[in-house]
Protein backbone atom coordinates (compact mmCIF):
# COMPACT_ATOMS: atom_id res chain seq x y z
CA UNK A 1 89.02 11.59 -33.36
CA UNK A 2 86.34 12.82 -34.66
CA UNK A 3 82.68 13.88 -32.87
CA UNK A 4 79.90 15.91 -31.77
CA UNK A 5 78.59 18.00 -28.69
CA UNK A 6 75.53 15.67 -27.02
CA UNK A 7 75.41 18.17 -24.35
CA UNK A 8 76.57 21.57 -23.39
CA UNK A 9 76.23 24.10 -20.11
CA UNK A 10 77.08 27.16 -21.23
CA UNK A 11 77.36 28.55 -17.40
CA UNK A 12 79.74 25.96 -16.38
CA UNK A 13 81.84 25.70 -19.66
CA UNK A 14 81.31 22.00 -19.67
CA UNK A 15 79.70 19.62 -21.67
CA UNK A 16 79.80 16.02 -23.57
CA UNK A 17 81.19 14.74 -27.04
CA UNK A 18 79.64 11.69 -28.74
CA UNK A 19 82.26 9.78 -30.94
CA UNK A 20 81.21 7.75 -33.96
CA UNK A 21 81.20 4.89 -32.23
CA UNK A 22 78.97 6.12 -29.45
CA UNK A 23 81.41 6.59 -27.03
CA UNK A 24 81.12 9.70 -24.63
CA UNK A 25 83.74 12.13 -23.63
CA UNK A 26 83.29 15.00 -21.00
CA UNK A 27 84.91 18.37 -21.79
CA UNK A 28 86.14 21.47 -20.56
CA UNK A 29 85.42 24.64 -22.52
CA UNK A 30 89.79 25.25 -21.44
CA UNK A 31 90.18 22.12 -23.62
CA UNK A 32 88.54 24.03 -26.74
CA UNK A 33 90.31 25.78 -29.40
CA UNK A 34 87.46 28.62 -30.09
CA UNK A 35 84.49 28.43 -27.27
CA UNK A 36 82.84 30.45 -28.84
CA UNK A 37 81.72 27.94 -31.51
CA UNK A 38 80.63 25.60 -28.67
CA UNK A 39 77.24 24.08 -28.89
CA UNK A 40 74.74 21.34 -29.12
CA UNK A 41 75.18 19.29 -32.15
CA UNK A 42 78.50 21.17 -33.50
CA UNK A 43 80.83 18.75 -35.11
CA UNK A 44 84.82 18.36 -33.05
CA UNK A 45 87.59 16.93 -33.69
CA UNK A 46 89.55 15.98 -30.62
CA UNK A 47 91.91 13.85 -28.37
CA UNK A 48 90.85 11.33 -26.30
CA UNK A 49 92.36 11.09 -22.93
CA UNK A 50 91.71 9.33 -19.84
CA UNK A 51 91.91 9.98 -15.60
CA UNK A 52 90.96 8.32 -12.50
CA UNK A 53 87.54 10.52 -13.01
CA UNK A 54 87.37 8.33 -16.53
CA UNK A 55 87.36 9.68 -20.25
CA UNK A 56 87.55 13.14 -21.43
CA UNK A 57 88.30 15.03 -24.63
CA UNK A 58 91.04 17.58 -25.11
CA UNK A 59 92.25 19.91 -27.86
CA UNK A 60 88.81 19.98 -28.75
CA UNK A 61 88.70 21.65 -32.51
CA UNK A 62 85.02 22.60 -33.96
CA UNK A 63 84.94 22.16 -37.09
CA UNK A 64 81.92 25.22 -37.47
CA UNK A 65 82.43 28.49 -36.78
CA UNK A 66 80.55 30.48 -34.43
CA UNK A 67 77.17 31.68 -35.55
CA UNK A 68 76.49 35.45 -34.97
């Protein structure tokens, strides 16, 4: 599925992805594939799963690369 980070804490490694629908996911910067590339507004492409604590993203994929 595809997305993009609506919020982001770099301290606590966590954040929220926005689908194209409008549809929010929490994350884990242990979901991501590089978390280095983690920010506000980067584009993701990742799985949408679901817990008693409600919706989250994994094997969360940005689709930019980290800017130096």
């Amino acid at each position: 599925m595809r997305g993009h980070v609506v919020e982001f804490d770099q301290n606590r490694g966590e954040g929220v992805i926005e689908d194209q629908r409008g549809a929010r996911f929490n994350f884990s910067l242990k979901h991501c594939t590089d978390a280095g590339a983690m920010r506000l507004d980067v584009p993701v492409n990742f799985k949408p799963k679901g817990s008693k604590s409600g919706p989250f993203a994994a094997q969360v994929i940005p689709l930019e690369k980290a800017v130096s």
